[in-house]
PDB file of N, CA and C in Angstrom:
ATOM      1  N   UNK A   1     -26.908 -27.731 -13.692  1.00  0.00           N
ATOM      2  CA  UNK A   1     -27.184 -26.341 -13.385  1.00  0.00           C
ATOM      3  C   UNK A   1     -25.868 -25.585 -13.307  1.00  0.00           C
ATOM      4  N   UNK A   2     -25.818 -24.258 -14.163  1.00  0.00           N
ATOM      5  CA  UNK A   2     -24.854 -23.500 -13.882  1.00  0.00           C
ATOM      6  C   UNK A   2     -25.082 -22.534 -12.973  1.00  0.00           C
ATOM      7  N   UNK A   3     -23.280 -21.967 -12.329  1.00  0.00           N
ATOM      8  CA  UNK A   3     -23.692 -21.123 -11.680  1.00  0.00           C
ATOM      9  C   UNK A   3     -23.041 -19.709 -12.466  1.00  0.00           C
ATOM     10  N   UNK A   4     -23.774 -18.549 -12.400  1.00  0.00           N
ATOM     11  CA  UNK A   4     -23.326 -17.392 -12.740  1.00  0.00           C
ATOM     12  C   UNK A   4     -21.765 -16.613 -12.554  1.00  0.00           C
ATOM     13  N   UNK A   5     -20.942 -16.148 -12.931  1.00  0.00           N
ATOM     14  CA  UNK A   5     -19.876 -15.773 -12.071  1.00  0.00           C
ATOM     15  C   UNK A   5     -19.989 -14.322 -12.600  1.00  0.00           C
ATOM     16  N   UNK A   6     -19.712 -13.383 -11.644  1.00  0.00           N
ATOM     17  CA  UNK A   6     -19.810 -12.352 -10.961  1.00  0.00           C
ATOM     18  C   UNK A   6     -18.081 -11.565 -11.345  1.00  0.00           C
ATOM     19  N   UNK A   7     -18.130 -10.482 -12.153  1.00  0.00           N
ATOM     20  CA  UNK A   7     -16.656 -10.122 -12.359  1.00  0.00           C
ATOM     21  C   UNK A   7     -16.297  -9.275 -11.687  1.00  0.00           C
ATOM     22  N   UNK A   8     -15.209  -9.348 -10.706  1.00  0.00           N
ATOM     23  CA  UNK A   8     -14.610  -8.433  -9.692  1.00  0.00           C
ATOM     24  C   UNK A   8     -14.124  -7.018 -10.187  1.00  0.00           C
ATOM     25  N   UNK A   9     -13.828  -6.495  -9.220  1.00  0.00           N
ATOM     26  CA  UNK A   9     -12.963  -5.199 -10.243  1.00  0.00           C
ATOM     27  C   UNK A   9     -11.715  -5.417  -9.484  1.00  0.00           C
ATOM     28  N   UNK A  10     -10.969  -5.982  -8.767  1.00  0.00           N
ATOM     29  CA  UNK A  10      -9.825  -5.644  -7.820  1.00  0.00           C
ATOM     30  C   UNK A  10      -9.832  -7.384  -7.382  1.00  0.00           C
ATOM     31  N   UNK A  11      -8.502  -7.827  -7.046  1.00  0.00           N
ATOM     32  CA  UNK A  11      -8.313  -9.552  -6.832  1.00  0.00           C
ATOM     33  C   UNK A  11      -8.617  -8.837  -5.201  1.00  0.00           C
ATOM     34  N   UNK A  12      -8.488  -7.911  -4.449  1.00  0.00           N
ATOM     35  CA  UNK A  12      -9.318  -7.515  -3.060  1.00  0.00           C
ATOM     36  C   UNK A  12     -10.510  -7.616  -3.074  1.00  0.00           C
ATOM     37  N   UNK A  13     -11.001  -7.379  -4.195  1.00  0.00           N
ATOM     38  CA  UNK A  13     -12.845  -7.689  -3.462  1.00  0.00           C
ATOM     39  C   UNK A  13     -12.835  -9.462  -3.806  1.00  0.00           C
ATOM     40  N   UNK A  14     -12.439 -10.194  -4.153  1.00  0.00           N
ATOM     41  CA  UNK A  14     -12.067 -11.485  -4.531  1.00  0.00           C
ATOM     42  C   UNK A  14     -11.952 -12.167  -3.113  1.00  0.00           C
ATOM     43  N   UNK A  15     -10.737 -11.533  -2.233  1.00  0.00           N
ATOM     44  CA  UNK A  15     -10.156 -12.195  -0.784  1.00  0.00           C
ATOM     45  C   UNK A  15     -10.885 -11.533   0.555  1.00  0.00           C
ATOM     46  N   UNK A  16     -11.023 -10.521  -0.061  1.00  0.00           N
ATOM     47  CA  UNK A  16     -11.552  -9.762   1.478  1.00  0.00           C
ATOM     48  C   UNK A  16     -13.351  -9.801   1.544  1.00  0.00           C
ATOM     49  N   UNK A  17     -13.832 -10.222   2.551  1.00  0.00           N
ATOM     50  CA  UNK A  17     -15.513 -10.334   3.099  1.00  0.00           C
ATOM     51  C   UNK A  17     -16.087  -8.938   3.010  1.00  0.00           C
ATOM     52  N   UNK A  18     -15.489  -8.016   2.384  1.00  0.00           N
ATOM     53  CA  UNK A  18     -16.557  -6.672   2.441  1.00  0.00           C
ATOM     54  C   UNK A  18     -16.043  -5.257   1.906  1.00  0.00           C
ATOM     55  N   UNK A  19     -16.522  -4.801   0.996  1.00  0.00           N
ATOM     56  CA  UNK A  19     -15.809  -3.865  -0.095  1.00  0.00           C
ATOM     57  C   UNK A  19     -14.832  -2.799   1.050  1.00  0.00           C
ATOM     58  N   UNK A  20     -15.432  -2.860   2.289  1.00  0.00           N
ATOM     59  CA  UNK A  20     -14.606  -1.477   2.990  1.00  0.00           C
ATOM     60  C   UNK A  20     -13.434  -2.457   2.896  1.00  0.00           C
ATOM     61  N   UNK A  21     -13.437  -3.414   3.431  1.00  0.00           N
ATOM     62  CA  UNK A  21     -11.611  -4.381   3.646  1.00  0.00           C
ATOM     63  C   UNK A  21     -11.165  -4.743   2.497  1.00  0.00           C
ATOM     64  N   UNK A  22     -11.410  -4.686   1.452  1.00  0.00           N
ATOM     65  CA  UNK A  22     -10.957  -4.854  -0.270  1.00  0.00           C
ATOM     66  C   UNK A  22     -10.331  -3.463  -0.186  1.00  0.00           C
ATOM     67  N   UNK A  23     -11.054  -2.021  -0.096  1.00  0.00           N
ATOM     68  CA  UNK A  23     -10.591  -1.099  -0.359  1.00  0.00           C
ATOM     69  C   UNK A  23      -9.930  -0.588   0.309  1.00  0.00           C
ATOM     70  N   UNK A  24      -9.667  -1.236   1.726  1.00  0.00           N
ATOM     71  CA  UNK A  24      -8.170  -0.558   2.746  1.00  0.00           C
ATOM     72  C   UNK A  24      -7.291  -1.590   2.038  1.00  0.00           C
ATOM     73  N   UNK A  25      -7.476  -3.042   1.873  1.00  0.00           N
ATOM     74  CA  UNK A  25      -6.151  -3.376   1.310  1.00  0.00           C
ATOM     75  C   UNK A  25      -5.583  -3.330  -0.143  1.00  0.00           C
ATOM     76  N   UNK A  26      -6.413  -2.255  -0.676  1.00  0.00           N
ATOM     77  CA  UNK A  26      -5.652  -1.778  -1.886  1.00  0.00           C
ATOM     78  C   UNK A  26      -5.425  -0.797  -1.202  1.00  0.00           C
ATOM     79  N   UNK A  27      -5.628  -0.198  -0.720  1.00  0.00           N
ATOM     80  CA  UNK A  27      -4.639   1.010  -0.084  1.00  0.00           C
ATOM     81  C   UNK A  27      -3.590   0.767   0.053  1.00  0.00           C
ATOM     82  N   UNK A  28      -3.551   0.034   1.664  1.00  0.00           N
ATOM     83  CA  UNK A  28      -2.257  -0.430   1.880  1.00  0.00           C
ATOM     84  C   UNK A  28      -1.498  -1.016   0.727  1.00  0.00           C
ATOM     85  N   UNK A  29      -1.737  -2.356  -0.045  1.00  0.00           N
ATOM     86  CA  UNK A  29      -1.096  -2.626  -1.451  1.00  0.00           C
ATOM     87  C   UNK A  29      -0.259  -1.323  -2.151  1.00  0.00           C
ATOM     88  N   UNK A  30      -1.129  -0.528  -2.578  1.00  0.00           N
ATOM     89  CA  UNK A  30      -0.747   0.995  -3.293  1.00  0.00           C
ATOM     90  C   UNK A  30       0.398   1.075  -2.462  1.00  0.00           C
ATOM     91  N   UNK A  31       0.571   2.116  -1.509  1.00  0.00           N
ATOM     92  CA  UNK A  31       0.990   2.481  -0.730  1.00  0.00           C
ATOM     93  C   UNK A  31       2.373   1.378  -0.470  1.00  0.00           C
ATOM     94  N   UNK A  32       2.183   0.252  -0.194  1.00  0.00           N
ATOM     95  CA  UNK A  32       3.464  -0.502   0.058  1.00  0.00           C
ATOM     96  C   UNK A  32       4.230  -0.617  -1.572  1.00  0.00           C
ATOM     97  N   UNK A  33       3.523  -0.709  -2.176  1.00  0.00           N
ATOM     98  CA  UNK A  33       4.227  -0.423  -3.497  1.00  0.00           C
ATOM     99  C   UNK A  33       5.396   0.775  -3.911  1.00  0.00           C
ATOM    100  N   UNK A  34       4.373   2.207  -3.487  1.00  0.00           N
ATOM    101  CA  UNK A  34       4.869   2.943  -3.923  1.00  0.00           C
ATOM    102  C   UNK A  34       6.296   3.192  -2.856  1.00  0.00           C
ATOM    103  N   UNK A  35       6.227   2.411  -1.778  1.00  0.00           N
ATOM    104  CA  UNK A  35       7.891   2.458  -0.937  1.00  0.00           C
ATOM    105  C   UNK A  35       8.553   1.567  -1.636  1.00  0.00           C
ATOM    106  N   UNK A  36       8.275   0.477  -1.574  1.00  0.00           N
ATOM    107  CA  UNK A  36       9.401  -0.930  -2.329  1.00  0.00           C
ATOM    108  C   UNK A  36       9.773  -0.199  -3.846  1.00  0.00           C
ATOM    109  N   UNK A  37       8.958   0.390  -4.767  1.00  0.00           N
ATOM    110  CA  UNK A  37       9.756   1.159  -5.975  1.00  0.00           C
ATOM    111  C   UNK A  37      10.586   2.103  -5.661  1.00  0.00           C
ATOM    112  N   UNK A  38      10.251   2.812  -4.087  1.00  0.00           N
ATOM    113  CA  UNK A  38      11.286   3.768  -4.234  1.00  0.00           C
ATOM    114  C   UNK A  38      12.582   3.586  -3.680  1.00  0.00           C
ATOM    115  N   UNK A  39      12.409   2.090  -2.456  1.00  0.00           N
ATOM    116  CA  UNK A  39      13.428   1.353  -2.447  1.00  0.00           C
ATOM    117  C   UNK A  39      14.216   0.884  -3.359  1.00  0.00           C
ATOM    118  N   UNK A  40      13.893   0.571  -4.310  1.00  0.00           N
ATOM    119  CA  UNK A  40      14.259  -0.203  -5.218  1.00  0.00           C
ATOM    120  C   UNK A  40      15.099   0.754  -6.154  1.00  0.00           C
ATOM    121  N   UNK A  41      14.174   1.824  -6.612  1.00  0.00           N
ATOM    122  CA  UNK A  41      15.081   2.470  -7.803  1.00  0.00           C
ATOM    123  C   UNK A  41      16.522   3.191  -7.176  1.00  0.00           C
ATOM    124  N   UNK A  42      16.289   3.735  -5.839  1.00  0.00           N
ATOM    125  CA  UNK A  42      17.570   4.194  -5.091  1.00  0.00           C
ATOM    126  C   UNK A  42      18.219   3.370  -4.833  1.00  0.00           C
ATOM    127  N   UNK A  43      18.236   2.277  -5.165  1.00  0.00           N
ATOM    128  CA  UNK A  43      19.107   0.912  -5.010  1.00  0.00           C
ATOM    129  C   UNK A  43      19.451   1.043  -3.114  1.00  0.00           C
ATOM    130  N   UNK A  44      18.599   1.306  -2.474  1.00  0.00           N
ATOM    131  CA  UNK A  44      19.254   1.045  -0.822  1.00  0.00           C
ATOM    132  C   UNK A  44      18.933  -0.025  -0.521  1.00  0.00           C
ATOM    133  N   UNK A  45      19.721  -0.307   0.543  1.00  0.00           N
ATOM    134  CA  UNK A  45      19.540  -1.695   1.204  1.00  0.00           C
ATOM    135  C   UNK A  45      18.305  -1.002   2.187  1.00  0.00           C
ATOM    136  N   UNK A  46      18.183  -2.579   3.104  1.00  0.00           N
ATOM    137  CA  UNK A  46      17.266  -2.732   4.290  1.00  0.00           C
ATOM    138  C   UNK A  46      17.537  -1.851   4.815  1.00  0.00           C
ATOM    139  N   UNK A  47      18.921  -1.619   5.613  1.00  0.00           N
ATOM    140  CA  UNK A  47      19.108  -0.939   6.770  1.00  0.00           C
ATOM    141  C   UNK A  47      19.427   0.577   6.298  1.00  0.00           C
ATOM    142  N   UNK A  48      19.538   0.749   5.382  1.00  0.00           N
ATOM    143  CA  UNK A  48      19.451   2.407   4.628  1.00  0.00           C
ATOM    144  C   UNK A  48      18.143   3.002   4.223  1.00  0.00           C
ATOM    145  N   UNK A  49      17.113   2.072   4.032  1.00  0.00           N
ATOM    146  CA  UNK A  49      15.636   2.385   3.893  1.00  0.00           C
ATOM    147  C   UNK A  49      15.021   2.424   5.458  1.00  0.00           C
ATOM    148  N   UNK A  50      15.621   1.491   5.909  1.00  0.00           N
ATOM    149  CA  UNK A  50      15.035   1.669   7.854  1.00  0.00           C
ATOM    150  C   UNK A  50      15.151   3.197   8.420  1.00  0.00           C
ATOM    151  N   UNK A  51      16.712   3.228   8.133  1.00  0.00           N
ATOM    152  CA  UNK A  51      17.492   5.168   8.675  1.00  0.00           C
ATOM    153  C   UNK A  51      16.082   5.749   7.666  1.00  0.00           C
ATOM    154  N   UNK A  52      15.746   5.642   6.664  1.00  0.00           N
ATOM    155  CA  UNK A  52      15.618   6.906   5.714  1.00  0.00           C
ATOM    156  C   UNK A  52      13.971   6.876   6.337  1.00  0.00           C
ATOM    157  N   UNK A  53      13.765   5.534   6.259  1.00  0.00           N
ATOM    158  CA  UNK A  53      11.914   5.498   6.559  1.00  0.00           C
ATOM    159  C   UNK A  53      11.871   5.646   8.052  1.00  0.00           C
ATOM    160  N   UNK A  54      12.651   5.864   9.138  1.00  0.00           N
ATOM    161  CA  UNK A  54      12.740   5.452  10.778  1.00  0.00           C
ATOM    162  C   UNK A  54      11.971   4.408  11.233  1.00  0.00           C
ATOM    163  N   UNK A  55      12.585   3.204  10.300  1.00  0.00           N
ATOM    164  CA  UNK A  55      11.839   1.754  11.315  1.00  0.00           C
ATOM    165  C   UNK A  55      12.901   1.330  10.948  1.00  0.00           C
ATOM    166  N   UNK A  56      12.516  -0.004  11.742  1.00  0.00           N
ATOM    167  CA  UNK A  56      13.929  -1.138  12.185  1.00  0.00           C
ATOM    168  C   UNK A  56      14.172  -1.263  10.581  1.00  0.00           C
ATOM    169  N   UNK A  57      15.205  -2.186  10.447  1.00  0.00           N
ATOM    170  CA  UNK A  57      15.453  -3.313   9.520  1.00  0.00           C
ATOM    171  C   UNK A  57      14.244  -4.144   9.203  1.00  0.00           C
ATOM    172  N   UNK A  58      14.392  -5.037  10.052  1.00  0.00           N
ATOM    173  CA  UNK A  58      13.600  -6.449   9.981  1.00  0.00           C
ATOM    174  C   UNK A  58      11.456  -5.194   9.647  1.00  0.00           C
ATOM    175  N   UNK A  59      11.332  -4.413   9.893  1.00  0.00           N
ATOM    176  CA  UNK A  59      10.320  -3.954   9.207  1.00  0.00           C
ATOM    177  C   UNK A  59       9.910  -3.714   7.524  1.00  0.00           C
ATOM    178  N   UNK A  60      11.098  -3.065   7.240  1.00  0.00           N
ATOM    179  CA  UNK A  60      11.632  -3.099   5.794  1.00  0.00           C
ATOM    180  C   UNK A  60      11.255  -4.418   5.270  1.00  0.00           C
ATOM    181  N   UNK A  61      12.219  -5.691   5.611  1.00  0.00           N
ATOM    182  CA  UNK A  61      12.451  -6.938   5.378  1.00  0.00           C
ATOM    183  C   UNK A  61      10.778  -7.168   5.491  1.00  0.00           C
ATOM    184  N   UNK A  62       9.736  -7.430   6.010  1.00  0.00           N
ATOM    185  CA  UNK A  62       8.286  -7.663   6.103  1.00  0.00           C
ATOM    186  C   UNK A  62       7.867  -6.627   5.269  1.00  0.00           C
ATOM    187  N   UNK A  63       8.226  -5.380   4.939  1.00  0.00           N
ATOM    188  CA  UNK A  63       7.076  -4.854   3.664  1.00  0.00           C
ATOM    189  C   UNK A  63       7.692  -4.987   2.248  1.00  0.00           C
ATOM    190  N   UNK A  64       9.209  -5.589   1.876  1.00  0.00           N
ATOM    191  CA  UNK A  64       9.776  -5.920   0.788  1.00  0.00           C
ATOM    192  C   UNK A  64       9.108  -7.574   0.569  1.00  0.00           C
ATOM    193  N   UNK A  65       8.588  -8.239   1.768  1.00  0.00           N
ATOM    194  CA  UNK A  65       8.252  -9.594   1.554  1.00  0.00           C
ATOM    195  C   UNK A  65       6.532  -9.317   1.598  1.00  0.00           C
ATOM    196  N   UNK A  66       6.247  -7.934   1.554  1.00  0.00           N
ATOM    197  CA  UNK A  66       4.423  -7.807   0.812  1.00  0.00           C
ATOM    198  C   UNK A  66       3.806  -8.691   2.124  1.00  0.00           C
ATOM    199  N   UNK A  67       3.996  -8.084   3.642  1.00  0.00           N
ATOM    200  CA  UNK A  67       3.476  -8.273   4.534  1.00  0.00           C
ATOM    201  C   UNK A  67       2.630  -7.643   5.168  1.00  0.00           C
ATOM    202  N   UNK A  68       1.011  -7.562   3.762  1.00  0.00           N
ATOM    203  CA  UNK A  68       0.498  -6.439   4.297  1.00  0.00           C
ATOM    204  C   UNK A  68      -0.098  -6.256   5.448  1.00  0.00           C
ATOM    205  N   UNK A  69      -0.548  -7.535   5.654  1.00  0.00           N
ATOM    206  CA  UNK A  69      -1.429  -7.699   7.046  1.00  0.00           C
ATOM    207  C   UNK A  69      -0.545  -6.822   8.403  1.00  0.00           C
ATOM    208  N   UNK A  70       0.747  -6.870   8.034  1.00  0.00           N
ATOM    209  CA  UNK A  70       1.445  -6.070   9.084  1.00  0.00           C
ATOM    210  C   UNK A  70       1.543  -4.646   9.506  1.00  0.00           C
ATOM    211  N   UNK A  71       0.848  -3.748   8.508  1.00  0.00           N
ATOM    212  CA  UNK A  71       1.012  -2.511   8.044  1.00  0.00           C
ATOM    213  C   UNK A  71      -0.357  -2.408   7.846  1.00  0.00           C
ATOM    214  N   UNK A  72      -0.620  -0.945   8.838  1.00  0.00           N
ATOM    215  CA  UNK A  72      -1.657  -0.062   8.550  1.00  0.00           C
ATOM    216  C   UNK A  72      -1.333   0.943   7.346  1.00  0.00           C
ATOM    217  N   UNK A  73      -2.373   1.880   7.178  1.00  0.00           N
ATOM    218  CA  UNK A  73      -2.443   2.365   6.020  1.00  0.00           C
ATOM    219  C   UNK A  73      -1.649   3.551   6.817  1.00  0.00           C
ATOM    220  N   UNK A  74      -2.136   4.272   8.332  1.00  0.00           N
ATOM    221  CA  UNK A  74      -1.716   5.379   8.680  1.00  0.00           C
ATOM    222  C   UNK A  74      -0.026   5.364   8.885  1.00  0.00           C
ATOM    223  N   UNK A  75       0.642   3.850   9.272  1.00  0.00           N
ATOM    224  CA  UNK A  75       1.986   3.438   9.089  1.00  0.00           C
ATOM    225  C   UNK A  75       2.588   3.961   8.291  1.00  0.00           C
ATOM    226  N   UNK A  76       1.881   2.947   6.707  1.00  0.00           N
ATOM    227  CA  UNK A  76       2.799   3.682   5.843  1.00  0.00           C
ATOM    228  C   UNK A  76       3.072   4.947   5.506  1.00  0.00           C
ATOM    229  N   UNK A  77       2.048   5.807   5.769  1.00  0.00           N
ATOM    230  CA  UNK A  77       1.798   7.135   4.852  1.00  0.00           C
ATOM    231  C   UNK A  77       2.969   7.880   5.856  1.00  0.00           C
ATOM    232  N   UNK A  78       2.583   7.880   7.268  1.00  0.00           N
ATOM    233  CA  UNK A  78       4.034   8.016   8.133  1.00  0.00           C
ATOM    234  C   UNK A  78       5.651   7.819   7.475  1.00  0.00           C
ATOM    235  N   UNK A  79       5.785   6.755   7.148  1.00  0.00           N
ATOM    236  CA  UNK A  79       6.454   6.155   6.365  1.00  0.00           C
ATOM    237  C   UNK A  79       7.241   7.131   5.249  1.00  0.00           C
ATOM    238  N   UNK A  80       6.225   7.527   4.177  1.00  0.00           N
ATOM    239  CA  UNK A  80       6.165   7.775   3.126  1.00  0.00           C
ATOM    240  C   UNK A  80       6.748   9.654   4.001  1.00  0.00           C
ATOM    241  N   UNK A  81       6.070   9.832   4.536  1.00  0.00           N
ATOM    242  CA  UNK A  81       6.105  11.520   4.982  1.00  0.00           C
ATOM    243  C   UNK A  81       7.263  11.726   5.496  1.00  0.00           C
ATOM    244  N   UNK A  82       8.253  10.654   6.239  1.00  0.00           N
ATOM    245  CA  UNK A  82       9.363  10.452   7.032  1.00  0.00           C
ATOM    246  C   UNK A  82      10.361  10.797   5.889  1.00  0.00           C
ATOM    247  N   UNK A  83       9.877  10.259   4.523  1.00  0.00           N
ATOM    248  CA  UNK A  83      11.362   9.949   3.481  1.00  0.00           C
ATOM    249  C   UNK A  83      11.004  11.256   2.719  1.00  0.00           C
ATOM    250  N   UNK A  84      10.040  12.356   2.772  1.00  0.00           N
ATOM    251  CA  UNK A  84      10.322  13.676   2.188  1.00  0.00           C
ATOM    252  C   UNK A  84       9.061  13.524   1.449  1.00  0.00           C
ATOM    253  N   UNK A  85       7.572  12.076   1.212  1.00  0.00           N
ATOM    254  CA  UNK A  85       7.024  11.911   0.392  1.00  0.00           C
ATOM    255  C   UNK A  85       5.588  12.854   0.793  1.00  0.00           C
ATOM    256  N   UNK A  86       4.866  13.386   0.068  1.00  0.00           N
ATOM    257  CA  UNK A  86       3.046  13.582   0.218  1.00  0.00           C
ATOM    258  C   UNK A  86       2.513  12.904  -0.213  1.00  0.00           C
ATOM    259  N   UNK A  87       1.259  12.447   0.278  1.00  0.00           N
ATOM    260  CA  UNK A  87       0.672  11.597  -0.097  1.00  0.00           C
ATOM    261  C   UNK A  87      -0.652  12.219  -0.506  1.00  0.00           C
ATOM    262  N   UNK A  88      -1.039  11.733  -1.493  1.00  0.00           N
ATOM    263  CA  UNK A  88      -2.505  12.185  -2.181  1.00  0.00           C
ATOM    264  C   UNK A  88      -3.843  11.822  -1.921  1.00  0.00           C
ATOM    265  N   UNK A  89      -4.910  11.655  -1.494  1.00  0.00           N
ATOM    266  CA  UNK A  89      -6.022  11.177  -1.364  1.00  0.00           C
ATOM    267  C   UNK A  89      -7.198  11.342  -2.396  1.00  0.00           C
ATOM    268  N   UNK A  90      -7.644  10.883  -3.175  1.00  0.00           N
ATOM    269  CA  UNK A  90      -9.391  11.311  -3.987  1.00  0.00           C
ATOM    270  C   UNK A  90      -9.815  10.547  -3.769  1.00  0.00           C
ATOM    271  N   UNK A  91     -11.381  11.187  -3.344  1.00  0.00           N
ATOM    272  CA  UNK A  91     -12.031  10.385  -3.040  1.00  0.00           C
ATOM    273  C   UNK A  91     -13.024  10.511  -4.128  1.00  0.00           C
ATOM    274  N   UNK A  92     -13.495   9.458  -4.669  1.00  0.00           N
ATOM    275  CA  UNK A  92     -14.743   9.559  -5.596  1.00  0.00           C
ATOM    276  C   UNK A  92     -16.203   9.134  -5.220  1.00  0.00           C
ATOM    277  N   UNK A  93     -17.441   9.709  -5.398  1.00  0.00           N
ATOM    278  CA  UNK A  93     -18.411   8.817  -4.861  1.00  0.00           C
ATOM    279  C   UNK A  93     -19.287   8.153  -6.428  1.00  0.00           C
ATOM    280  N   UNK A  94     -18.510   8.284  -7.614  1.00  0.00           N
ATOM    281  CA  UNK A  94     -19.427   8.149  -8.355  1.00  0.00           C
ATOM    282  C   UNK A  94     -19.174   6.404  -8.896  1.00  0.00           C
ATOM    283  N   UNK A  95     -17.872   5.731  -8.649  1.00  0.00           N
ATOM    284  CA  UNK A  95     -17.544   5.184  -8.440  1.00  0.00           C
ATOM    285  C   UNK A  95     -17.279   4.117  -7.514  1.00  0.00           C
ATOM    286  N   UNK A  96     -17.499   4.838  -6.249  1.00  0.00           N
ATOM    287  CA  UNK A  96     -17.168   4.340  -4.960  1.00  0.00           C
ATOM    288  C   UNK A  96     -15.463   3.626  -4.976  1.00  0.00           C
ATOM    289  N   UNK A  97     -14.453   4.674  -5.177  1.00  0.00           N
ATOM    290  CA  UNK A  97     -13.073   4.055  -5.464  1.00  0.00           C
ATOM    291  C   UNK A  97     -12.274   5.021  -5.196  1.00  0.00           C
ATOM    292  N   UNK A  98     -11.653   4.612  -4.032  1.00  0.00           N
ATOM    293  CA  UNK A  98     -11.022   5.676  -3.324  1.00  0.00           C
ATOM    294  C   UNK A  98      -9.437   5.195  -4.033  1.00  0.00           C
ATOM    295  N   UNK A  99      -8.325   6.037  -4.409  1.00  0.00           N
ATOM    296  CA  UNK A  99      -7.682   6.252  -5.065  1.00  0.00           C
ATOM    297  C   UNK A  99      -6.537   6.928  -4.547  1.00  0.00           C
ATOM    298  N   UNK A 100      -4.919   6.474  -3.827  1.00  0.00           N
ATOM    299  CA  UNK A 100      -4.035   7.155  -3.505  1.00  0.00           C
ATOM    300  C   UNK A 100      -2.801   6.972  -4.174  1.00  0.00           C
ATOM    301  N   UNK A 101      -2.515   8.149  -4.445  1.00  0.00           N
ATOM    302  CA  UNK A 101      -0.414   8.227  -4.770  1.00  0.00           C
ATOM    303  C   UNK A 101       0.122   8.465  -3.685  1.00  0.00           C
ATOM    304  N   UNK A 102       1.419   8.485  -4.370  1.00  0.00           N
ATOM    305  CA  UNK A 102       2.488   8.702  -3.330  1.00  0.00           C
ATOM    306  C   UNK A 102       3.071  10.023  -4.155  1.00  0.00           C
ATOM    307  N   UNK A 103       3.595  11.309  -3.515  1.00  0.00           N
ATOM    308  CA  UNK A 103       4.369  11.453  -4.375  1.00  0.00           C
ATOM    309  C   UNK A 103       5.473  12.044  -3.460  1.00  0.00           C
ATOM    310  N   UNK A 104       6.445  12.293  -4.569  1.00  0.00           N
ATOM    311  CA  UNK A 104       8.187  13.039  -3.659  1.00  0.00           C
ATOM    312  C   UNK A 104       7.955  14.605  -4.089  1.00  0.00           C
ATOM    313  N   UNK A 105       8.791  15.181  -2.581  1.00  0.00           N
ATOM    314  CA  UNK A 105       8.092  16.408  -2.935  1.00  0.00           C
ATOM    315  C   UNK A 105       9.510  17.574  -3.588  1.00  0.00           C
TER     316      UNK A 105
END
C-alpha cells in the first residue's frame, strides 16, 4: 500500500503543527533575512550592527546564526525601524499568504 504525499508550499508548513506557526515563521525567516543582507552588504561587523540595530552584540551573533526561535516578529521589525528601515505588510485572503518586505527609507 502506498501512501499519498501531499505538496507543501513553504519547508514551514513542513516543520511547524499549524499553518498560523508556518506563517509567523516565515515571517520572522523574511524579516531576519532582510537584516543579515543588510548586514552583510554594509560589510559591518557584530558590534556596528548592535550600535546601528540597538541590541547587544551577542544578539546580532544569534540572528547571523538564523536563531529564529529567539526573535519575535515585533523584535525584528523594531529592529528594522531602529536602522532607518519600513516595513511593509499585505495581507491577502485569496491566497491565505501574508507577505512582508523590508524596505530603507
Amino acid at each position: 500500500m502506498t501512501e499519498s504525499v501531499q505538496p507543501i508550499d513553504s519547508v514551514w508548513d513542513a516543520l511547524e503543527g499549524s499553518p498560523a506557526e508556518a506563517e509567523n515563521m516565515r515571517i520572522r525567516s523574511c524579516l531576519m533575512m532582510a537584516i543579515r543582507e543588510f548586514i552583510s552588504s554594509r560589510n559591518l561587523t557584530q558590534s556596528q550592527a548592535a550600535r546601528l540595530f540597538k541590541v547587544t552584540q551577542p544578539r546580532i551573533s544569534e540572528l547571523q546564526r538564523g536563531k529564529i526561535n529567539l526573535f519575535s516578529i515585533d523584535r525584528l521589525i523594531l529592529m528594522l525601524v531602529q536602522a532607518g528601515w519600513r516595513v511593509d505588510v499585505t495581507v491577502s485572503s485569496t491566497s491565505n499568504m501574508v507577505t512582508s518586505g523590508a524596505n530603507n527609507r
